[in-house]
Protein backbone atom coordinates (compact mmCIF):
# COMPACT_ATOMS: atom_id res chain seq x y z
CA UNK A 1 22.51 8.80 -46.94
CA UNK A 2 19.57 7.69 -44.57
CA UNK A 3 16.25 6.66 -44.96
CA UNK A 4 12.65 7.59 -44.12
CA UNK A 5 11.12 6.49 -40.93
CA UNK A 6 7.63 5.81 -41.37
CA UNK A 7 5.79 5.44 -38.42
CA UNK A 8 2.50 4.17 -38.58
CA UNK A 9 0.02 4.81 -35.60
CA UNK A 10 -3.73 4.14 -34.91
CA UNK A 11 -5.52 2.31 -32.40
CA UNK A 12 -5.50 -1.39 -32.32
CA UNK A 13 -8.10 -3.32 -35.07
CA UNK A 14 -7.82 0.22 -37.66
CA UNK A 15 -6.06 -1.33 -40.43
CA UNK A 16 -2.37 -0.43 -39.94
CA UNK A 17 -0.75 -3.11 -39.97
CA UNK A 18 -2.50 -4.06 -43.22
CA UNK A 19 -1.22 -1.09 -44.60
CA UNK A 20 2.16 -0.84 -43.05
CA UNK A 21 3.05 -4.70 -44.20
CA UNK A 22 1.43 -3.73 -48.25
CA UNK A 23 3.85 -0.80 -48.32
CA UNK A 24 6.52 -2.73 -46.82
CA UNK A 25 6.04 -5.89 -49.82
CA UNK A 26 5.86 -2.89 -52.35
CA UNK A 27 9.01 -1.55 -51.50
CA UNK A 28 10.82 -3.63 -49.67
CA UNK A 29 10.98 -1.73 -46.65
CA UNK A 30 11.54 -3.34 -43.48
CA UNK A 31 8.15 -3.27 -40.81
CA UNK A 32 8.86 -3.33 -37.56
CA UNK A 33 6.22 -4.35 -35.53
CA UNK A 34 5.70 -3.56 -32.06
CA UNK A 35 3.03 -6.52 -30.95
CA UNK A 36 5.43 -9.04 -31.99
CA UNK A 37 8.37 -7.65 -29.80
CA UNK A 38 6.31 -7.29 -27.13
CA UNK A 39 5.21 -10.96 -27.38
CA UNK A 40 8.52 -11.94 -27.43
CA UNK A 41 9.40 -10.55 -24.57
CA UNK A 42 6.43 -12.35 -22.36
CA UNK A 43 7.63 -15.90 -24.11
CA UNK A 44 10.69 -15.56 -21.93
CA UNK A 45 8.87 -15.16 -19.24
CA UNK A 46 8.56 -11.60 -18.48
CA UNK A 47 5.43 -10.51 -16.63
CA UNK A 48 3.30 -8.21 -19.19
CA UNK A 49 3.54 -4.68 -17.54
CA UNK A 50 3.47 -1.28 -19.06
CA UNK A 51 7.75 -1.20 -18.89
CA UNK A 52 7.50 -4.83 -20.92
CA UNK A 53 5.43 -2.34 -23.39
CA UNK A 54 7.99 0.28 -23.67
CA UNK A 55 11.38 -2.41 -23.75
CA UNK A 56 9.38 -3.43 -27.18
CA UNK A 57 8.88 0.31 -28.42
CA UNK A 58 12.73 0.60 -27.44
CA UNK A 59 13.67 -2.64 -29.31
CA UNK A 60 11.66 -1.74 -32.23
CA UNK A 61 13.56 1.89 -32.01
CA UNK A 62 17.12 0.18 -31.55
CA UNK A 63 16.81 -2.13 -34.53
CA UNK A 64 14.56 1.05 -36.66
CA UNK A 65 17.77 2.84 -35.95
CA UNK A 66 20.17 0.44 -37.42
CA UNK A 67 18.08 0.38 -40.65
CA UNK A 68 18.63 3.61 -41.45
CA UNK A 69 21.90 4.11 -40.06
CA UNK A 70 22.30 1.82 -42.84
CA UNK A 71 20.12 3.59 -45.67
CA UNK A 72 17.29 2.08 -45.38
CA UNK A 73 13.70 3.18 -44.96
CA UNK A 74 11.87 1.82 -42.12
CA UNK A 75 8.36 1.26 -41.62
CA UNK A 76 7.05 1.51 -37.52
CA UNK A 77 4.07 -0.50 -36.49
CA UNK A 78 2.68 0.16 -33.69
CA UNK A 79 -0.12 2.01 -31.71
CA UNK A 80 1.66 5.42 -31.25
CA UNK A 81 -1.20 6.64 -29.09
CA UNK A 82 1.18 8.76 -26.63
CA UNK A 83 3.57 11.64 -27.00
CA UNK A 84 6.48 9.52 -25.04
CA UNK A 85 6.03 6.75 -27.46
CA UNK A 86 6.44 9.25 -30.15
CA UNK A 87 9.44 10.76 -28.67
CA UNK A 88 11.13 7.44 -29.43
CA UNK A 89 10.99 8.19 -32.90
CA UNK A 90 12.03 11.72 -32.96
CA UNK A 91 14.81 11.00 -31.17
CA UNK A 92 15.69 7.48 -33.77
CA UNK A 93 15.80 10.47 -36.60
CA UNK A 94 17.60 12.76 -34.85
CA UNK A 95 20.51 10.62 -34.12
CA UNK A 96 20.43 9.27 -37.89
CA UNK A 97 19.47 12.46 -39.63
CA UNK A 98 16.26 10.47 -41.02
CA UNK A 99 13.15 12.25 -41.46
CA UNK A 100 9.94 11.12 -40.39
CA UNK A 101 6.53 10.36 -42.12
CA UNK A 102 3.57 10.00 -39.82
CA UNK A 103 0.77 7.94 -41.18
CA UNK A 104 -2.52 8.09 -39.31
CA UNK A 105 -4.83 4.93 -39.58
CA UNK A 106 -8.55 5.66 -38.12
CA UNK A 107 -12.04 3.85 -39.06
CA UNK A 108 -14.58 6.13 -39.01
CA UNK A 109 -16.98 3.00 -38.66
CA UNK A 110 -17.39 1.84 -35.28
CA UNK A 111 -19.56 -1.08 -35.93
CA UNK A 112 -16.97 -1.64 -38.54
CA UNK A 113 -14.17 -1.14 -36.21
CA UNK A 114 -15.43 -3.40 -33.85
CA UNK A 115 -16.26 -5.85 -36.20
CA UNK A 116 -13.11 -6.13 -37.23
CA UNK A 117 -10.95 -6.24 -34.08
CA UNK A 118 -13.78 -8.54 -32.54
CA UNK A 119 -12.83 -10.98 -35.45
CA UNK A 120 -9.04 -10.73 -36.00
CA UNK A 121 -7.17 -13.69 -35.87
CA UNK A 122 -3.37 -12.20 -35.99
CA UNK A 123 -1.66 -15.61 -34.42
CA UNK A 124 1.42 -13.89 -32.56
CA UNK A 125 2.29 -16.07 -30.60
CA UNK A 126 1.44 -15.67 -26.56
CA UNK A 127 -0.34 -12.07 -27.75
CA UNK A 128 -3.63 -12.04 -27.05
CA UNK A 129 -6.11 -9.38 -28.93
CA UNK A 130 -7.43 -6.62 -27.16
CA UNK A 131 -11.13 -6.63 -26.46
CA UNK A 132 -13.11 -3.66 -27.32
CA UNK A 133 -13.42 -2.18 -23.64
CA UNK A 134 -9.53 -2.04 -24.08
CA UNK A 135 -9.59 -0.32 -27.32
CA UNK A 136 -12.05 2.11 -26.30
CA UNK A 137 -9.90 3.29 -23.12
CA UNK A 138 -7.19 3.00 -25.06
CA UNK A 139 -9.44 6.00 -27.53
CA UNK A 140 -9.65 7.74 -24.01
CA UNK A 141 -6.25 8.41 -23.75
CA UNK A 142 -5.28 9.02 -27.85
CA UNK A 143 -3.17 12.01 -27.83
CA UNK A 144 -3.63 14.43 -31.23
CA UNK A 145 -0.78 14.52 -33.51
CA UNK A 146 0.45 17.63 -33.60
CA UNK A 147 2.92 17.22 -36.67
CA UNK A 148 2.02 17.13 -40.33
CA UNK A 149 0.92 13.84 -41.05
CA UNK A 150 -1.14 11.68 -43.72
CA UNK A 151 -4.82 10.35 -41.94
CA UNK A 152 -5.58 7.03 -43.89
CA UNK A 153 -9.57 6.04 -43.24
CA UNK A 154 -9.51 2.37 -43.40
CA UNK A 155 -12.87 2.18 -44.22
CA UNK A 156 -11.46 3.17 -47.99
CA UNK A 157 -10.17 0.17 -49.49
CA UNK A 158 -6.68 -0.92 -48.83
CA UNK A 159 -5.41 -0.39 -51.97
CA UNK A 160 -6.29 2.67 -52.08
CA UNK A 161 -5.14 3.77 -48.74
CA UNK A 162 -1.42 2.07 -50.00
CA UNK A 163 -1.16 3.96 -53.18
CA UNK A 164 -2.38 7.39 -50.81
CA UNK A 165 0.24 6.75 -48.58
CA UNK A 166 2.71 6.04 -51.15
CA UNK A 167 1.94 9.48 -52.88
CA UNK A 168 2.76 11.23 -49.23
CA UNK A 169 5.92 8.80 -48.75
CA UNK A 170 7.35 9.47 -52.32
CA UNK A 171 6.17 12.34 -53.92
């Protein structure tokens, strides 16, 4: 029996990772993070490119894959702002049989949004955080979701955006 893949997605500074690492302490589900991944690959000295991007998508992917191969449910941190990025995780359930949850962090505050991202202090090592004029290109290029899917505003309190999401993840 497989798991669920969860795959959180939002642009950077929304909240998602708050969310994605509650639901993972309140169930135990593994999060896999793409920022981290990504940072690890840079430490070894890998030039940061858009390929040293999608290595940690595929990494993430590879070791998602194994969790659920496994029976696990997985949680998937990361942006999630493109259809090829997405097509990762299609293709993780379709090998396992998994299905997938889409969970849709947005702040419908931009002050707020800024605010936040302007004042994040994450500490992965050798990642730095993305200014705003990054974020807001990054807005530029979102791509709709065009799957059912559960749109958390962060703006709501976090626990109330974790017990939301766990209502869509386990009815």
């Amino acid at each position: 029996m497989f798991g669920v893949l969860i795959v959180m997605s939002g642009l950077p500074g929304t909240g998602k990772s708050a969310i994605a690492d509650e639901l993972g302490r309140r169930r135990t589900w593994p999060v896999l993070s793409v920022d981290p991944v990504e940072a690890a690959i840079w430490r070894c000295g890998i030039t940061a490119s858009f390929e040293t991007g999608v290595a940690a998508y595929e990494v993430a992917a590879t070791l998602a894959e194994h969790q659920l191969r496994i029976g696990l449910s997985v949680i998937a941190d990361a942006v999630n702002a493109l259809e090829v990025a997405r097509d990762m995780w299609r293709r993780v359930c379709e090998r396992t049989d998994a299905a997938m949850r889409v969970i849709e962090v947005v702040c419908s505050d931009v002050d707020e949004h800024r605010r936040r991202l302007e004042g994040r202090i994450r500490g992965i090592d050798g990642f730095p955080e993305p200014t705003w004029g990054q974020v807001s290109a990054r807005r530029e290029e979102w791509q709709p979701w065009t799957v059912d899917h559960l749109t958390l505003d962060s703006i709501d309190p976090l626990d109330r955006n974790v017990e939301r999401a766990l209502r869509y993840l386990v009815p």
